[in-house]
Protein backbone atom coordinates (compact mmCIF):
# COMPACT_ATOMS: atom_id res chain seq x y z
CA UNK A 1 20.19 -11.72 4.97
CA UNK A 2 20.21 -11.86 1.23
CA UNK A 3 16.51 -13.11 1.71
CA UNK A 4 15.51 -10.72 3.84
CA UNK A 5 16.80 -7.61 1.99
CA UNK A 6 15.01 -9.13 -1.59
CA UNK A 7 11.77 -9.47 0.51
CA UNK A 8 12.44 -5.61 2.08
CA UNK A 9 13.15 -4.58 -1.74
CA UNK A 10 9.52 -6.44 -2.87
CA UNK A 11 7.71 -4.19 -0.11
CA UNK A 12 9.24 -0.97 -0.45
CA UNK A 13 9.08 -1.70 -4.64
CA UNK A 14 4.65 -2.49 -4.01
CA UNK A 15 4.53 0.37 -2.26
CA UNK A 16 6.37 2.81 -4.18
CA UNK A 17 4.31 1.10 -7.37
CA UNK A 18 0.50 1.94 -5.50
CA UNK A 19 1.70 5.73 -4.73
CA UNK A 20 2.85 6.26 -8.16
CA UNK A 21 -0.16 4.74 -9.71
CA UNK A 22 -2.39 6.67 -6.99
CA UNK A 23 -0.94 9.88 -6.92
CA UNK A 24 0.76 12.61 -9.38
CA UNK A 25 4.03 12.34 -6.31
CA UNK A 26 7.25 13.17 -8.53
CA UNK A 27 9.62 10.37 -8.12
CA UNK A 28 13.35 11.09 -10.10
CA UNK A 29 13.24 7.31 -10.90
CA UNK A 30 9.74 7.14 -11.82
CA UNK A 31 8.45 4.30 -14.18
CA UNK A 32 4.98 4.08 -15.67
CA UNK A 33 3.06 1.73 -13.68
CA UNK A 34 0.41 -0.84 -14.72
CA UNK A 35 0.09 -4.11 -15.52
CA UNK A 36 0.82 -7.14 -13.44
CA UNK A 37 3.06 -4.58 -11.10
CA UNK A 38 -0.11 -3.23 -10.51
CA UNK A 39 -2.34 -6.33 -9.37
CA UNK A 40 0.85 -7.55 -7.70
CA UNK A 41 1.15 -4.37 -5.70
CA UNK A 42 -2.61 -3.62 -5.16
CA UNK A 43 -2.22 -4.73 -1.36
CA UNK A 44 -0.01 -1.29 -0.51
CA UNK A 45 -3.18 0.75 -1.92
CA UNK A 46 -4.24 1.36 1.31
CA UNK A 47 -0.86 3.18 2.13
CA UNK A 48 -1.08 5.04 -1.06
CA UNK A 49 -4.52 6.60 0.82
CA UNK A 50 -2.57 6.93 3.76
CA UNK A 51 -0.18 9.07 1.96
CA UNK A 52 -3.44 10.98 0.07
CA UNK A 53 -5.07 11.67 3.48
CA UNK A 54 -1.77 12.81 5.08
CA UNK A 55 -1.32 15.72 2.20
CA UNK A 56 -4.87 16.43 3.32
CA UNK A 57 -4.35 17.03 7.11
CA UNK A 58 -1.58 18.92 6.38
CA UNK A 59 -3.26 21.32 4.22
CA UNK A 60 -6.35 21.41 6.61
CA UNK A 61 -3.97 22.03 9.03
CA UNK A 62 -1.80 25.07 7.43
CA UNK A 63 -4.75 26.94 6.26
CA UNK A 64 -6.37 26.60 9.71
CA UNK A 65 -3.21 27.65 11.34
CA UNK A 66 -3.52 31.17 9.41
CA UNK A 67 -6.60 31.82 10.53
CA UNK A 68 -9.10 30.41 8.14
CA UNK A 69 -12.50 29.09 9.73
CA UNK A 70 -13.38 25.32 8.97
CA UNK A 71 -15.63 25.61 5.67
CA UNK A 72 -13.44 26.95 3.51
CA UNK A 73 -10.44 25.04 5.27
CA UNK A 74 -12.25 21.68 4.50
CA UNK A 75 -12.98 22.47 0.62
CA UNK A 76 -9.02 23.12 0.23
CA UNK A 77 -7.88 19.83 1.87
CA UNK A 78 -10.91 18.26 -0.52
CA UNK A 79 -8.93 20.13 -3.25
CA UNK A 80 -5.81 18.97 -2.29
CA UNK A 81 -6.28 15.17 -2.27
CA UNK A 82 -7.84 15.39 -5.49
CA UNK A 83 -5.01 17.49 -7.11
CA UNK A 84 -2.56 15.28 -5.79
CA UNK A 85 -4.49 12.12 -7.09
CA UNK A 86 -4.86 13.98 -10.15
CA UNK A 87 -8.42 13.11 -10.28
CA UNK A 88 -8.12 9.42 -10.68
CA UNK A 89 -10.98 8.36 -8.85
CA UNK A 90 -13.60 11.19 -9.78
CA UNK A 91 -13.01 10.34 -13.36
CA UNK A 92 -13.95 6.69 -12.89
CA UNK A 93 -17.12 7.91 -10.63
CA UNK A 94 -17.68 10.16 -13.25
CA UNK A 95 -17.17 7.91 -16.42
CA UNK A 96 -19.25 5.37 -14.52
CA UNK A 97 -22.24 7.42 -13.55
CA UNK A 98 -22.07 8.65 -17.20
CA UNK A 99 -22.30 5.38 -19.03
CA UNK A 100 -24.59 3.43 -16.58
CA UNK A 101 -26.85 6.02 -16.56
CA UNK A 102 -26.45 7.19 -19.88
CA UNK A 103 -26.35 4.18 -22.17
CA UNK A 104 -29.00 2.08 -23.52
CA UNK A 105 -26.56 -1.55 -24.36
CA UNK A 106 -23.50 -2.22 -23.06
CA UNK A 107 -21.20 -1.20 -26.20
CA UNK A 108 -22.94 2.14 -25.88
CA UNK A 109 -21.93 2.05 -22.01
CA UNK A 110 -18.86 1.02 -23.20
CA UNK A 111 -18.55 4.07 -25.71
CA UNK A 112 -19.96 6.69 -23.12
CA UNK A 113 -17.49 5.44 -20.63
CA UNK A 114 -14.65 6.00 -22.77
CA UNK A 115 -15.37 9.84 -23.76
CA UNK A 116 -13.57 12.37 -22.01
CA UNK A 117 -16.36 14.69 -22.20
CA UNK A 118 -18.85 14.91 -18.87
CA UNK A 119 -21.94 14.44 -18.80
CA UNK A 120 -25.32 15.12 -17.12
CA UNK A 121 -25.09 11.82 -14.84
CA UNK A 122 -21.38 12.23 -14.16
CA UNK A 123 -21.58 16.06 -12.85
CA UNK A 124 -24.18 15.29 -10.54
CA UNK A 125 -21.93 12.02 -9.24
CA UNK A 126 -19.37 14.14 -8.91
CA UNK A 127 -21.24 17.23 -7.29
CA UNK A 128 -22.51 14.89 -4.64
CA UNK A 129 -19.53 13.33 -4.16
CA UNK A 130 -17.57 16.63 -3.06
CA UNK A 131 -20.40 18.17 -1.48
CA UNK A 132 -20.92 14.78 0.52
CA UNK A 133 -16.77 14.55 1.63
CA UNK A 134 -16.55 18.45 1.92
CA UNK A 135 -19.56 19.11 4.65
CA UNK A 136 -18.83 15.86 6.75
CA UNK A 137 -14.83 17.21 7.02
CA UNK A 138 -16.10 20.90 7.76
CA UNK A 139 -18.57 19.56 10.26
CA UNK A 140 -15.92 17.55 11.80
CA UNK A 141 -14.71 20.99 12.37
CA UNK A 142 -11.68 20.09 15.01
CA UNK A 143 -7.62 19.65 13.10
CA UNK A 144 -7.01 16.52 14.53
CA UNK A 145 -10.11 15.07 13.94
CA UNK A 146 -10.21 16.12 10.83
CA UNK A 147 -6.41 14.68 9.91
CA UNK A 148 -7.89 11.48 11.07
CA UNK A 149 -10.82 11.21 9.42
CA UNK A 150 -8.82 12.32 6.19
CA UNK A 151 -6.39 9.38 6.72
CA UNK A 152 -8.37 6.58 8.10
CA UNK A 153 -10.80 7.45 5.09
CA UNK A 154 -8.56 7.65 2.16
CA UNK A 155 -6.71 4.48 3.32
CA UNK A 156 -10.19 2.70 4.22
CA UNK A 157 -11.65 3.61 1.10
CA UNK A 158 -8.76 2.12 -1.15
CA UNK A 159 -9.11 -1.53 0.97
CA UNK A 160 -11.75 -3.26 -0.79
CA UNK A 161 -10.47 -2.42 -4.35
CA UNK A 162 -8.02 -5.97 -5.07
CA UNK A 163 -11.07 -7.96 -3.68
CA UNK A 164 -13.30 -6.03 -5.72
CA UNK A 165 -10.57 -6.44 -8.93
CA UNK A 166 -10.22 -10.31 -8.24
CA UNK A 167 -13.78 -11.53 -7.58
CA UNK A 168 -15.36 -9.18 -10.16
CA UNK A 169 -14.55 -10.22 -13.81
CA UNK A 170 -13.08 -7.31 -16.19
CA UNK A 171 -15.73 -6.40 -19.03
CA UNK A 172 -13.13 -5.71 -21.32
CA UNK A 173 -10.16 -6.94 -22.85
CA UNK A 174 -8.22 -4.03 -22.48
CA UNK A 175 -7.93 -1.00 -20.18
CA UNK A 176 -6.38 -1.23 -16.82
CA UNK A 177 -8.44 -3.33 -15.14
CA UNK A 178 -8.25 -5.58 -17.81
CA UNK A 179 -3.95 -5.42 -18.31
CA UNK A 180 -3.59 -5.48 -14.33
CA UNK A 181 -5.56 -8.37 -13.92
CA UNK A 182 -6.94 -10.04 -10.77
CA UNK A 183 -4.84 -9.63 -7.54
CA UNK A 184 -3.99 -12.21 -5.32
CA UNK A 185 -6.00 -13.88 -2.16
CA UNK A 186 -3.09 -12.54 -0.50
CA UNK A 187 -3.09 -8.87 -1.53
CA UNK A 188 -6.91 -8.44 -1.17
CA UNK A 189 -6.52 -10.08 2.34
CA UNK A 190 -4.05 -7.60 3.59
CA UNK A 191 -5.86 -4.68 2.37
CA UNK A 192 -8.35 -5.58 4.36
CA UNK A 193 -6.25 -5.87 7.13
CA UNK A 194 -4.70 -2.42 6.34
CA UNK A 195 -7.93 -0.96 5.31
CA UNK A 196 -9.71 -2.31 9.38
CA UNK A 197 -6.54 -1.00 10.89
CA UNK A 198 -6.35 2.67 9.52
CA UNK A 199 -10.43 2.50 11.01
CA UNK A 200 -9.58 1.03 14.29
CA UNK A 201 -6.75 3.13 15.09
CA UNK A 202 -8.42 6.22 13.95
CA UNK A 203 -12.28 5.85 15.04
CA UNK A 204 -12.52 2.93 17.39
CA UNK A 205 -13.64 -0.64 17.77
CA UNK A 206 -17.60 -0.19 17.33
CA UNK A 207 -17.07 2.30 14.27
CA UNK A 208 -14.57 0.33 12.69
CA UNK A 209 -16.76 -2.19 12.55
CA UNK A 210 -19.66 -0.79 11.31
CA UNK A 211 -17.35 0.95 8.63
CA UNK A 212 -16.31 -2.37 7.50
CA UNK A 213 -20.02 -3.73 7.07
CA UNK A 214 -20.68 -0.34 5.14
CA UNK A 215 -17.46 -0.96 2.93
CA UNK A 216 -18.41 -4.94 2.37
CA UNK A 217 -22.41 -3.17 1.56
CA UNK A 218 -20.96 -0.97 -0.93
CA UNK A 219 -18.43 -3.25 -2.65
CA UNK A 220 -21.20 -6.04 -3.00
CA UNK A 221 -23.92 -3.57 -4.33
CA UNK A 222 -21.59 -1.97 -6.74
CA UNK A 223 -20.11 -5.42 -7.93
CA UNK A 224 -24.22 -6.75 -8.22
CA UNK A 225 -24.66 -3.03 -10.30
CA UNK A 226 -21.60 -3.28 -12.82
CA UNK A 227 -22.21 -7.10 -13.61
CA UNK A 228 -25.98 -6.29 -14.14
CA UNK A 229 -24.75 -3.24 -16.30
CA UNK A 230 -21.69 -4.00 -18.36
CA UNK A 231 -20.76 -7.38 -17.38
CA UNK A 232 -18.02 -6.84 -14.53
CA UNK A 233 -15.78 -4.14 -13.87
CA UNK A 234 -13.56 -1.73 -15.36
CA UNK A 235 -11.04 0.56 -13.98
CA UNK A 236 -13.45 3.27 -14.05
CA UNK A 237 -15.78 1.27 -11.97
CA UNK A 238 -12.70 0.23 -9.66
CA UNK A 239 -12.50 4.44 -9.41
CA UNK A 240 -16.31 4.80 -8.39
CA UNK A 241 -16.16 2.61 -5.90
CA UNK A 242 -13.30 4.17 -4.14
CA UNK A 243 -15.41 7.32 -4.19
CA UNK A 244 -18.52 5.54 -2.91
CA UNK A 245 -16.38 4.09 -0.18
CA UNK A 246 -14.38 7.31 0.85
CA UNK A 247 -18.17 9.00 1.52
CA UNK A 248 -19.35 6.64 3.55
CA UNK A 249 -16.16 6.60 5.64
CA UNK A 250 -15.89 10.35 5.96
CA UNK A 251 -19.72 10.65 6.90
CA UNK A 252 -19.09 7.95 9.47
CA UNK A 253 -16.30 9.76 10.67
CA UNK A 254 -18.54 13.14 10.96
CA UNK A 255 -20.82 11.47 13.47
CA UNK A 256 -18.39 10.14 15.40
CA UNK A 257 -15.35 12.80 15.67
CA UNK A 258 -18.00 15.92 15.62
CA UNK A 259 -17.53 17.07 19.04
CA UNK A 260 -21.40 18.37 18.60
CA UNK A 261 -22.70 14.75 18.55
């Protein structure tokens, strides 16, 4: 029993340790997280997007409820999963797009990536990026398609990212990529598992599938990119990718929940 509750208190503490670090959730016992916790706990990050595309459907759902049509419905669920991730992802797509496009070397990637400012090649990442997620949820159009497509995304999206952490190399020595370290065989295996479960359940065998080849496409051609480019990975790069993933799994979604199609 004693065995059994320490393994219980592991679980819940992984999970409670990827919703933290992906979301601004209050918690009244909240700890900074990073580090080893992090790599340790990167399996759960998949539930962490379940939890992100959950605030999402709700939202979709409440401003639907009151009457509003599905544009401007879809743009406030897009606002409300990046408010409640306080923008953690968008940065790194935008601090990515930014420095890869921007720099000549890689210390003046390096340097680029590290300025809060935005630039040219980061606004236009990040304008495709929400116009891409924000027309394929308002042409899904339907509430419960669009909850789904909101949950199997976010949690899809966030699957790749400890296989992406452990077989890429950081490029730096410090920054969170870098102080979390590689996860496990184990973690990046079952967020996988998580990752093909949330697209199963929610869009069906086929899809699934052919979500998972465009997730494994993405991962390798952004891992071939960032070594090419700086070397290996940083958190911001960890960040792009999500984004890059959560488009492709919300545009798969759009052809196959819009009732049109």
């Amino acid at each position: 029993m004693k065995a059994a509750g320490a393994w219980l208190d592991r679980l819940l503490a992984d999970i409670k340790t990827s919703v933290l670090f992906c979301t601004r959730l209050p918690f009244s016992d909240a700890t900074p997280t990073g580090g080893r916790d992090l790599a340790h706990a990167s399996w759960a990050l998949p539930i962490a997007g379940l939890v992100v595309g959950g605030i999402g459907a709700v939202v979709y759902w409440a401003v639907v409820w009151i009457g509003l049509p599905s544009w401007p419905a879809a743009a406030l669920a897009l606002a409300a999963t990046v408010a409640i991730t306080g923008c953690l992802h968008e940065d790194g797509l935008a601090d990515t797009a930014d420095g890869f496009g921007g720099g000549r070397d890689r210390e003046q990637k390096f340097v680029i990536m590290r300025d809060s400012r935005l630039g040219t090649y980061g606004a236009c990442a990040l304008l495709v990026s929400l116009l891409l997620r924000w027309s394929a949820l308002a042409t899904i159009a339907d509430a419960g398609s669009v909850a789904i497509a909101l949950v199997a995304a976010h949690a899809a999206a966030r699957a790749p990212l400890p296989s992406f952490m452990l077989l890429v190399p950081s490029a730096r020595t410090d920054g969170v990529a870098a102080a979390a370290g590689a996860p496990s065989r184990e973690s990046a295996a079952i967020a996988w598992v998580l990752g093909a479960t949330a697209l199963l359940v929610g869009l069906g065998f086929a899809e699934a599938v052919a979500g998972l080849l465009l997730l494994v496409l993405a991962t390798a051609a952004i891992a071939r990119v960032s070594l090419r480019q700086i070397g290996g990975q940083t958190g911001d790069v960890v960040g792009a990718l999500e984004q890059v993933n959560e488009v492709l799994i919300l545009l798969t979604a759009a052809v196959v929940l819009n009732p049109q199609t």
